[in-house]
Every structure is written in structure tokens, then in C-alpha cells.
Protein backbone atom coordinates (compact mmCIF):
# COMPACT_ATOMS: atom_id res chain seq x y z
CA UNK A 1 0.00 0.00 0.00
CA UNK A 2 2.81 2.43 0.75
CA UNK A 3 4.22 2.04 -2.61
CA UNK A 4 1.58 3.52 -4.37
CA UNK A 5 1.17 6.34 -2.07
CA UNK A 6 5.04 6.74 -3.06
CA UNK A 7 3.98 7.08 -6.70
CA UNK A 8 1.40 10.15 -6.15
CA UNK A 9 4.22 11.71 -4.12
CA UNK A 10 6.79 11.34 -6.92
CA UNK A 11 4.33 12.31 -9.71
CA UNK A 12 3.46 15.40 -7.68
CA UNK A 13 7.00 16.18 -7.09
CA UNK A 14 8.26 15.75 -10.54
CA UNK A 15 5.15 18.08 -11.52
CA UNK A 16 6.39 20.67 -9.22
CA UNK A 17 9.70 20.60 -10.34
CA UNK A 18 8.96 20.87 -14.15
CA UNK A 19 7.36 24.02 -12.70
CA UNK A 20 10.14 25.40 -11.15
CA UNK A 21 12.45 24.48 -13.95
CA UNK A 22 10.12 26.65 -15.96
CA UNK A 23 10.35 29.34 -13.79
CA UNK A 24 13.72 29.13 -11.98
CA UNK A 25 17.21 29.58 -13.59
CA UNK A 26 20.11 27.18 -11.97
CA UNK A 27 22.43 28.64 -10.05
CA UNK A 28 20.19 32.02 -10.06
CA UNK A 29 21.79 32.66 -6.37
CA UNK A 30 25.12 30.87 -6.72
CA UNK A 31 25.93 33.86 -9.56
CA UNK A 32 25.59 36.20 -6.60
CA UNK A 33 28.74 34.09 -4.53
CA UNK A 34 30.56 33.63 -7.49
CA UNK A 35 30.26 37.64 -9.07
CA UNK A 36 31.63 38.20 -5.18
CA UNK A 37 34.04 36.20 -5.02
CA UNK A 38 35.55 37.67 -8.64
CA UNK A 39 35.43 40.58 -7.25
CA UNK A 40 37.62 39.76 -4.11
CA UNK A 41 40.45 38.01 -6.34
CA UNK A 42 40.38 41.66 -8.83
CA UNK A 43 40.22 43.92 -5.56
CA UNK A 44 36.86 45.50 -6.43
CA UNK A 45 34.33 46.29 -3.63
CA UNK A 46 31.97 43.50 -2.85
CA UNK A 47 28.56 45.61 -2.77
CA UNK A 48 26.87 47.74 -5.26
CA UNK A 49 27.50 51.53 -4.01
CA UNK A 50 23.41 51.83 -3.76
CA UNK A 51 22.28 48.22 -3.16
CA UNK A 52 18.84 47.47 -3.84
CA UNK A 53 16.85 46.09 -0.85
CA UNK A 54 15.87 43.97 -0.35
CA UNK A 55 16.90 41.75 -3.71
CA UNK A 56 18.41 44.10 -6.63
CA UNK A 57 19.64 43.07 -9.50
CA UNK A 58 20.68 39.75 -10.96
CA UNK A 59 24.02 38.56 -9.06
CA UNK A 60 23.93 41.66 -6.70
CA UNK A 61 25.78 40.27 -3.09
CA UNK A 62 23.74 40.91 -0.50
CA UNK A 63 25.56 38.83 2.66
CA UNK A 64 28.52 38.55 4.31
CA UNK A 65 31.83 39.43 3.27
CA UNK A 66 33.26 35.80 4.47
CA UNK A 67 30.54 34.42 2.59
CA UNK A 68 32.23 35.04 -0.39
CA UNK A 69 35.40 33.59 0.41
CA UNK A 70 35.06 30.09 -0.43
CA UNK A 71 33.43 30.97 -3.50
CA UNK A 72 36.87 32.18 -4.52
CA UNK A 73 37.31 28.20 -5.67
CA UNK A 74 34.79 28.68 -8.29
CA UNK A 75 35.09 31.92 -9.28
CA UNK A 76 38.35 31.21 -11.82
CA UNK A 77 35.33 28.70 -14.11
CA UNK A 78 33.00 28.97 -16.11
CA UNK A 79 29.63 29.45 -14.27
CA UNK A 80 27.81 26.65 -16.46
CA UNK A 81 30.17 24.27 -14.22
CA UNK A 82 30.21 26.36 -10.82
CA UNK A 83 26.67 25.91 -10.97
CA UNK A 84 26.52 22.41 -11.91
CA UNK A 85 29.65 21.81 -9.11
CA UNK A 86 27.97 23.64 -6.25
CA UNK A 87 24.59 21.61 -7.01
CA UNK A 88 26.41 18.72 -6.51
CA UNK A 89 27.68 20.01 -3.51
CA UNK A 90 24.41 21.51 -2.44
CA UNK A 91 22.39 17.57 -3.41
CA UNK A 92 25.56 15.67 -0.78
CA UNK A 93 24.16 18.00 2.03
CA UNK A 94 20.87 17.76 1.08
CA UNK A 95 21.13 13.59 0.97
CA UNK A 96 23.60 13.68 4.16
CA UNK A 97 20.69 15.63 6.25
CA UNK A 98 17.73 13.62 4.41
CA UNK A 99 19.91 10.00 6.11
CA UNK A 100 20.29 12.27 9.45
CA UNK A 101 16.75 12.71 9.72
CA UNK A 102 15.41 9.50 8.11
CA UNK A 103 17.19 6.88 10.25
CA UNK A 104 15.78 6.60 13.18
CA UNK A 105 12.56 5.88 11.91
CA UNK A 106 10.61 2.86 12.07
CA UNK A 107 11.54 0.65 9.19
CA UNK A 108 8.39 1.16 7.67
CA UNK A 109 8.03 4.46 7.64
CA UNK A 110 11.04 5.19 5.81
CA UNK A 111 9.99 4.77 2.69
CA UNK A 112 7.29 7.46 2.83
CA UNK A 113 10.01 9.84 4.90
CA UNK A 114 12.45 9.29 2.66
CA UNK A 115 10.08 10.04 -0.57
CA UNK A 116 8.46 13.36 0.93
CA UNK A 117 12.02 14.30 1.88
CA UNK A 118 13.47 14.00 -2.06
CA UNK A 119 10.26 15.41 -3.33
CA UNK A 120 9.76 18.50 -0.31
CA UNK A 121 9.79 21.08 -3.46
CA UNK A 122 11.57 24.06 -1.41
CA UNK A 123 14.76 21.27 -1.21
CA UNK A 124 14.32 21.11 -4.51
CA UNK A 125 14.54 25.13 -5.34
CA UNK A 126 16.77 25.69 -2.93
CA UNK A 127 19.64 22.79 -4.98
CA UNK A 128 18.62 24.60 -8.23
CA UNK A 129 19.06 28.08 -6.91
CA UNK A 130 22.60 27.46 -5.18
CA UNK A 131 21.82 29.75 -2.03
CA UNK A 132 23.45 28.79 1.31
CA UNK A 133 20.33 27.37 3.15
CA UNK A 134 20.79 23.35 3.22
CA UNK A 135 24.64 24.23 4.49
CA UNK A 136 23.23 26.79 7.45
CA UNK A 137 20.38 23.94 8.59
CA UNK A 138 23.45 20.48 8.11
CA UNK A 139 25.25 23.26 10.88
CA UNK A 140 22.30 24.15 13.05
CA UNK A 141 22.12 20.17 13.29
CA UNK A 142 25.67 19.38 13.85
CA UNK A 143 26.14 21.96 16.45
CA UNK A 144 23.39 20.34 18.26
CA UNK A 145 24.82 17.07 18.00
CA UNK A 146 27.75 18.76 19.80
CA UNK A 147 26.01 20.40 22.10
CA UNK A 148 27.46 18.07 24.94
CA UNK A 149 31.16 20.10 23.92
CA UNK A 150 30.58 23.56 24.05
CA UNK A 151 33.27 25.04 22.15
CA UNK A 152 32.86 23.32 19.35
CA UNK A 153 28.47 23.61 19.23
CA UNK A 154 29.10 27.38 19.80
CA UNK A 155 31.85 27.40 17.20
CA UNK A 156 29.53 26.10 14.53
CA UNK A 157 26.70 27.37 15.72
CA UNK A 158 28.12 31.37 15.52
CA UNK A 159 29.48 29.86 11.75
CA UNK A 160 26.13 29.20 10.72
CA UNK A 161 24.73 32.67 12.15
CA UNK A 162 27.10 34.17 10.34
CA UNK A 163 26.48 32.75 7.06
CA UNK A 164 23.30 33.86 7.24
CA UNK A 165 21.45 35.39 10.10
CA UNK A 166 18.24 32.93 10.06
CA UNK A 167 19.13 30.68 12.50
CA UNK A 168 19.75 33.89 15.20
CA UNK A 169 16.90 33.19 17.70
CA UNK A 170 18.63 29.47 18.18
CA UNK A 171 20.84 31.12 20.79
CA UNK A 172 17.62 31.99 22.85
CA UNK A 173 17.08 28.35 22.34
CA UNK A 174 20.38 27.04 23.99
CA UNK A 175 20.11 30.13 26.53
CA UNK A 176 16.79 29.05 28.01
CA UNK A 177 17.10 25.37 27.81
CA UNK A 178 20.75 25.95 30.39
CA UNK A 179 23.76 25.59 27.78
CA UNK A 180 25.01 28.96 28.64
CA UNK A 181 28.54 27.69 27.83
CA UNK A 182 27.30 27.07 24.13
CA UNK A 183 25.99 30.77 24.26
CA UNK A 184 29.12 31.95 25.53
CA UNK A 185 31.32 30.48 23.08
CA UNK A 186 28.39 31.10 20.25
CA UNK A 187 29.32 34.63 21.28
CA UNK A 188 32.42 34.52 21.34
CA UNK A 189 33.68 33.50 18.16
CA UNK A 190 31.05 35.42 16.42
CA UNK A 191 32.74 39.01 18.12
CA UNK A 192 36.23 37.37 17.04
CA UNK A 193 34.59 36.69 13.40
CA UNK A 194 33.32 40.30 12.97
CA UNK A 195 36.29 41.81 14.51
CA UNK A 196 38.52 39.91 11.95
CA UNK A 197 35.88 40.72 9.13
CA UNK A 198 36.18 44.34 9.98
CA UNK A 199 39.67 44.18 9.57
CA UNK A 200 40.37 41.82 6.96
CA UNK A 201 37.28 43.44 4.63
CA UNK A 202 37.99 47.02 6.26
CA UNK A 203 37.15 48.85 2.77
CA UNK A 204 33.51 46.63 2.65
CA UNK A 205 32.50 46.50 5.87
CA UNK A 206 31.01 49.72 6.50
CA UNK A 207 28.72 49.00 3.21
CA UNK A 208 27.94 45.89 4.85
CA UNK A 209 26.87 47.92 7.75
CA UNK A 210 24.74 50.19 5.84
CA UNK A 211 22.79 46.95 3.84
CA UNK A 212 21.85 45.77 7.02
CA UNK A 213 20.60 48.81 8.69
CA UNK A 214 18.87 49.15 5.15
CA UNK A 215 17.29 46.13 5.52
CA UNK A 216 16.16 46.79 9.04
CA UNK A 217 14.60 49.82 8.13
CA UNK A 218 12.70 48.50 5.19
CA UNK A 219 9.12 47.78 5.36
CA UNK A 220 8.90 46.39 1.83
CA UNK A 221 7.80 42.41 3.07
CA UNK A 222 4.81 44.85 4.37
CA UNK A 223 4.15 46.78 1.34
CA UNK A 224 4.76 43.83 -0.68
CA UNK A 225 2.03 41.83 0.68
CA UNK A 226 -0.42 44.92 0.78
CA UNK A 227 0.28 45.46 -3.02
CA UNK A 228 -0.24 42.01 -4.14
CA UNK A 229 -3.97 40.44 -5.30
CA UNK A 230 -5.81 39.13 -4.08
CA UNK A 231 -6.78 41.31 -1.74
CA UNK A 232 -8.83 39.17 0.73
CA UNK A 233 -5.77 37.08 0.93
CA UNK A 234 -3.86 40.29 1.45
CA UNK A 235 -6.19 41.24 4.08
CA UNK A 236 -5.76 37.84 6.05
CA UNK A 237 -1.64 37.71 5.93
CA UNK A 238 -2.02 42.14 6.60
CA UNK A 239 -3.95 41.90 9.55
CA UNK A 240 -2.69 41.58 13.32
CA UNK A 241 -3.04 37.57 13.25
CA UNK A 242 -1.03 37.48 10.19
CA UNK A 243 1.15 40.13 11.06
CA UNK A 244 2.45 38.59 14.68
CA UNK A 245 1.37 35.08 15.00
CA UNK A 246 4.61 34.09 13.43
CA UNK A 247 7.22 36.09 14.58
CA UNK A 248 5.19 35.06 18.18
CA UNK A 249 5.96 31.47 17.13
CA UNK A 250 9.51 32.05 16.26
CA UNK A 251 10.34 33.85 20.09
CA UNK A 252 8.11 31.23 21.71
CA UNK A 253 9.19 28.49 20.68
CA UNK A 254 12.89 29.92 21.09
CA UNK A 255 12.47 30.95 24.81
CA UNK A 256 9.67 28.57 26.06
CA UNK A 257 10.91 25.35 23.91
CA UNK A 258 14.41 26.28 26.12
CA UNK A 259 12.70 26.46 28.98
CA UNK A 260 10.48 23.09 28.67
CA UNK A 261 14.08 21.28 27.04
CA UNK A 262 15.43 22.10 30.41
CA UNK A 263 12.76 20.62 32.55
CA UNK A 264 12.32 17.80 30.31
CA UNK A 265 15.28 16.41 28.30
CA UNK A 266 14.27 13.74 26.25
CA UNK A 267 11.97 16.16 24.42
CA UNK A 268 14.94 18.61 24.10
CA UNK A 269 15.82 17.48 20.66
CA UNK A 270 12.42 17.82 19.37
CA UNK A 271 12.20 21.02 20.81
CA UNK A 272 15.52 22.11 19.16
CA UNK A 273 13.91 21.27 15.94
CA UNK A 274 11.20 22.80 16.87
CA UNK A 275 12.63 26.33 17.76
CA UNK A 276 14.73 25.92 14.08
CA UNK A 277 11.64 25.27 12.28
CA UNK A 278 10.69 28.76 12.73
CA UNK A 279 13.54 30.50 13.56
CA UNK A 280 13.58 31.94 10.21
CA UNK A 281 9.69 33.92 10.70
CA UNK A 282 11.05 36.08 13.24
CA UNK A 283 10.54 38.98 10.44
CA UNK A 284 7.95 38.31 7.81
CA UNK A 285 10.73 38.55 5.17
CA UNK A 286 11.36 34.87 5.93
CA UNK A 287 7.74 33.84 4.66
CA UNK A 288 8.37 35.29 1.49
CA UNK A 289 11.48 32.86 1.05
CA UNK A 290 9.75 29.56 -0.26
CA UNK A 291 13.60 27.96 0.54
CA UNK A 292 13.39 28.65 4.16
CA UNK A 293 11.21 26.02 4.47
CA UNK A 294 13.96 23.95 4.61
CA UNK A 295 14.88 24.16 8.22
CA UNK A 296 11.14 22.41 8.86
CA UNK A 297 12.50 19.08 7.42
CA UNK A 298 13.64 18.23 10.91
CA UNK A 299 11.12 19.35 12.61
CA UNK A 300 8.67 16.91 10.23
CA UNK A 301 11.07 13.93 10.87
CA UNK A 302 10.82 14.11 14.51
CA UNK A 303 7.06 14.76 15.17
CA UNK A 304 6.24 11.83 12.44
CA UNK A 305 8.98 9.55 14.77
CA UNK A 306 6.83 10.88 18.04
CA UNK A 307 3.41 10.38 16.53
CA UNK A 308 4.26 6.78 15.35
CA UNK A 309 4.80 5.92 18.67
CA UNK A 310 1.45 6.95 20.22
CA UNK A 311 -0.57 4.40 21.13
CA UNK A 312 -3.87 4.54 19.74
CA UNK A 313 -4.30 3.79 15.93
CA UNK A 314 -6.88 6.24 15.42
CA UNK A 315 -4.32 8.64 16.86
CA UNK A 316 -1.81 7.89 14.74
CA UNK A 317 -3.72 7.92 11.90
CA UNK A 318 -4.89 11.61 12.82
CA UNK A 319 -1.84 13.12 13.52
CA UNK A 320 0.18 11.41 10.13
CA UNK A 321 -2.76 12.88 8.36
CA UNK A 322 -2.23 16.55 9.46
CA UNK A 323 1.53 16.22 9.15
CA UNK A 324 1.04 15.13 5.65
CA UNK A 325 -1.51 18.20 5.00
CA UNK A 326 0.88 20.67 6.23
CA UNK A 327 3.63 18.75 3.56
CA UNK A 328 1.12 19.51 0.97
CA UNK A 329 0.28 23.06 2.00
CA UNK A 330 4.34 24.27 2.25
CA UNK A 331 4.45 22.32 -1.14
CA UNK A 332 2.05 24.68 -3.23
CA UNK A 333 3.28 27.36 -5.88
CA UNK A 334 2.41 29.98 -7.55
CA UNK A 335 2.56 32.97 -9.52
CA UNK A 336 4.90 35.48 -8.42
CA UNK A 337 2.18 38.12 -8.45
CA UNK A 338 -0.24 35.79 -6.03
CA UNK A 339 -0.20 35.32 -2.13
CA UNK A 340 -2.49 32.17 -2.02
CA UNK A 341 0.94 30.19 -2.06
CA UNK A 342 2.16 32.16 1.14
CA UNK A 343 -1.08 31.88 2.84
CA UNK A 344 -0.50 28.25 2.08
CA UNK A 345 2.81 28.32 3.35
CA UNK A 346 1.30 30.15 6.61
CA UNK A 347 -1.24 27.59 7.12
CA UNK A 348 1.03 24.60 6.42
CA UNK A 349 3.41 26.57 9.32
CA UNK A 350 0.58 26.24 11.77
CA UNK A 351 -0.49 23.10 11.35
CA UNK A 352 2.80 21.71 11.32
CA UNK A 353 3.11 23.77 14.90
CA UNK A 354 0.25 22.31 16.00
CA UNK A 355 0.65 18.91 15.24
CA UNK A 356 4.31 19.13 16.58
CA UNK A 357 2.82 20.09 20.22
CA UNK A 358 0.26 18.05 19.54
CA UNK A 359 2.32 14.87 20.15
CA UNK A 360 4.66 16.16 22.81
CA UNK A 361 1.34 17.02 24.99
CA UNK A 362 0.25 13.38 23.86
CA UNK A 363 2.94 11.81 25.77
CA UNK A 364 3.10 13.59 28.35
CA UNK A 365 -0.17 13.16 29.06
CA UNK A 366 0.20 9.12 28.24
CA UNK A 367 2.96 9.88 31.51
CA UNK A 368 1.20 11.17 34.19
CA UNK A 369 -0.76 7.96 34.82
CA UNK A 370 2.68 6.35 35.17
CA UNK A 371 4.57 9.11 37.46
CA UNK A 372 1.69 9.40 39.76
CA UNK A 373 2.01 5.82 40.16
CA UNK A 374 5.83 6.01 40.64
CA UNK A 375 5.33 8.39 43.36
CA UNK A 376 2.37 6.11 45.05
CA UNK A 377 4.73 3.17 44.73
CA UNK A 378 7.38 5.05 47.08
């Protein structure tokens, strides 16, 4: 029976990437990295003396200055192979994390993980487009593998900040749930990284500066949605509860995840992935960003391991049903001129939140029978 749901997963993954191929150029983000990096090896300044926020123009570098560096291995060849090089690179992590995730689930449940994993269509962008979001989440997960060794978790986790800000609210994560040595080295290296930055890219730094403080200042994600049909949807993602209930989501589950890893550790992982999932909604920039669904791959792999393990069958069945809605829902696209995909994306986001709290409230409540008996027993 699982095999053919396998086939409608495939044939609606295949049809969603003969849409993107349509739409999406390879390597449309890699030519950003690599235009950098040329620039660092000719000794011209890395960002465009007005940058456009918050995307500008084709290849215009809007991250970093380290960023760039590695970059500097691709940036002698032609961009055909960069691009079809740093997809290759880009597919390893993406397969490395998909094994990560996939393993410890029940043997038959892999097959439908490991399907919905290959076919989750923002993976699949996110290869083609050759931005730096599968490396940022394979860190975020290896620095919490580490988390028993602080220096190292806090080394990797400031890396991944720095590559791209997204995973920021992760250090209220590891604050709350206790690892304050993680913080502290997180810290750390991240002051010794932008002091070296500042010195080492003294001439771009202070236009680094001034892109972020542009970006802070913009209120285009705002004026974006406002602007674009159709307007009841507009209405919806404009008003208070589409405004906040995110960014609320991305702080709580930050700062109260922490806490309730802290009080109850063998939820802390799920918790962790739970805090990642929507780290990236702490500004409504990030729903815009079909890739940044990424970083909920995790958080799907653990609540389908948790639900699995309830009890009940009727349950089960429930819960696996939901998850697989909110997979559907962060699968849909769209027109670039049309917000029913990112009210899509916003209700897949809240289901998958729900459903995620939904089975760690399960268990514990499949526990109290058992702890009041533990303490009746002594």
C-alpha cells in the first residue's frame, strides 16, 4: 500500500519541479557568490555603491563578506560548471541531512520519509538556486549534536549565524534550555569573526553595515504583501493575526521550547527542531522565502517519529494525516504576483506547529498515569 502512495508523491514532485524548472534559472543565487568572489580576487568592492533592498539586481551580493570567500574556488570557471559543481555540492548536504533525519525511523516508515524528503519542493529550489540554506540547517544540526562540547556547538553554531542570520533566535534556544557555555562560546567567536571581518574586509564592511541597517529599516515584506492580489488574501496575511502570529511562534518556541528542554530532556531534541523550524519567521521577510522552508525538514522527521509511537491507531492515523496536509500546504506554488501560495505556506506553518505540540502534549499526558504511580509506589 505504501508504494503507491510513493507514486502520487513522486508524480506530484516531478510536476512541481517541471514548474520550477520553468520558472527558476540554476544557479540564479550561486551567480551572486561567485560575481563576489571575482570581485575579491580583482580587488573591487563587494557591494553595489546603492544596493537594492531587499533583492536588486541579478548577481547583486547581498551577505557577508566571508561568505564570499570560499566561492573564490569557483570563481576562476565557467559558471555553467560552478553551478553544476555547487549543485552537486548543495544535493551531498541535502542527501547527508535527508539519512540524518530519516534513520531513526521505524523501518516502515522510511519509505514514505524518505520520498516526501526527495520530493519537499523548497529542497528542490533551494539545490537549483545554489543559495546557502541546506549548508546553514546540516550546521544548526551538527552543532546540536555537539552540544554536549561547548566550544565546538558554539563554534559552529556562531558559523552558521554568520552565514546567514536565520538561525539567530537558536541562541535563545540554547540560553533558556541551560547551555550557557554554548551561548558563551556562540558569542564569542562570532565578536572574534566580525572583529577579523572588519579588519580583513575594512574597505567593505562599513557598506555591509549600511545593507543591514537598510534592511532593518525596510518595510517592503509589508508593502509587498499589501500590493499584491488578491486582496482578501492580502487582508488575512495584513492583519494583526497574520502580522504577529509568526514572529510570536519564532520567540516562543525559542524561549519557552528552552525552557520546557530544560525541565524535560528527552523532548529537548524535538524542541531544538522545533525552535529551528521557525527560527527563520522572526521577520515576515522569511515567509516570502519559499527555501526557508527547509529548516522544517527536521522538525517533520521528529514529530512523524513521536506520533508513530502513540498508542492509539486512530491517533496515529490523525496526527500522520495533518503532518502530511501541512507537507502539501508548504508544497504549493504559484505565480509570483499571487499570495495564495504564502497563505499556504502560513497555514502549512501552523499546522505543522500544531501537530508538533500536539504529540509532545500526547505523551506527556500518556505519563502522568505512570509518574503518579511512581510516586504512590514510594
Amino acid at each position: 500500500m505504501w508504494a503507491a502512495g510513493v507514486i502520487v508523491m513522486v508524480l506530484a514532485g516531478l510536476a512541481g519541479l517541471g514548474i520550477f524548472i520553468a520558472k527558476e534559472p540554476y544557479g540564479y543565487d550561486l551567480w551572486a557568490y561567485v560575481l563576489a568572489a571575482r570581485h575579491l580576487l580583482a580587488g573591487e568592492p563587494l557591494y553595489a555603491a546603492r544596493p537594492e533592498v531587499p533583492f536588486g539586481p541579478f548577481g547583486e551580493y547581498h551577505y557577508a563578506p566571508p561568505a564570499a570567500v570560499p566561492f573564490v574556488l569557483l570563481a576562476p570557471l565557467p559558471f555553467w560548471l560552478a553551478t553544476v559543481i555547487w549543485i552537486g555540492v548543495n544535493t551531498g548536504m541535502a542527501l547527508a541531512i535527508g539519512w540524518y533525519l530519516i534513520r531513526p525511523l521505524p523501518r516502515d516508515a522510511r519509505p514514505w520519509a524518505a520520498a516526501a524528503f526527495v520530493l519537499f519542493l523548497p529542497t528542490i529550489l533551494e539545490i537549483a538556486l545554489g543559495n546557502l540554506n541546506l549548508l546553514t540547517l546540516a550546521l544548526c544540526l551538527l552543532a546540536w549534536e555537539l552540544r554536549g562540547r561547548s566550544a565546538a556547538a558554539g563554534a559552529v553554531l556562531a558559523v552558521a549565524i554568520g552565514l546567514k542570520l536565520l538561525p539567530l533566535t537558536l541562541v535563545l534556544f540554547y540560553l533558556a534550555s541551560g547551555r550557557w557555555r554554548v551561548v558563551g562560546w556562540t558569542i564569542a567567536v562570532g565578536m572574534v569573526g566580525l572583529v577579523v571581518t572588519a579588519v580583513v574586509f575594512a574597505s567593505d564592511f562599513p557598506a555591509y553595515v549600511a545593507l543591514l541597517l537598510a534592511l532593518r529599516d525596510s518595510h517592503w515584506a509589508a508593502d509587498l504583501i499589501a500590493s499584491t492580489p488578491p486582496a482578501e488574501v492580502a487582508a488575512v496575511l495584513g492583519s494583526p493575526i497574520g502580522r504577529w502570529l509568526l514572529p510570536v511562534a519564532s520567540l516562543a518556541t525559542a524561549i519557552l521550547g528552552g525552557l520546557a528542554a530544560r525541565r524535560y530532556t528527552r523532548d529537548e531534541t524535538h524542541l531544538h527542531h522545533l525552535a529551528l523550524a521557525f527560527a527563520p519567521y522572526l521577520a515576515s521577510f522569511g515567509l516570502l522565502w519559499f527555501p526557508y522552508l527547509v529548516t522544517a525538514l527536521p522538525l517533520m522527521a521528529s514529530t512523524l517519529h513521536r506520533a508513530l509511537r502513540l498508542p492509539r491507531a486512530q491517533t496515529r492515523s490523525a496526527l500522520v494525516v495533518a503532518l502530511g496536509l501541512s507537507w502539501l500546504l508548504l508544497q504549493v506554488v504559484g505565480e509570483r504576483d499571487d499570495l495564495v501560495p504564502i497563505l499556504a505556506h502560513f497555514i502549512g506553518l501552523v499546522v505543522l506547529l500544531a501537530v508538533a505540540l500536539a504529540v509532545l502534549a500526547l505523551a506527556r499526558s500518556r505519563d502522568i498515569p505512570e509518574s503518579i504511580g511512581a510516586r504512590v509506589a514510594a
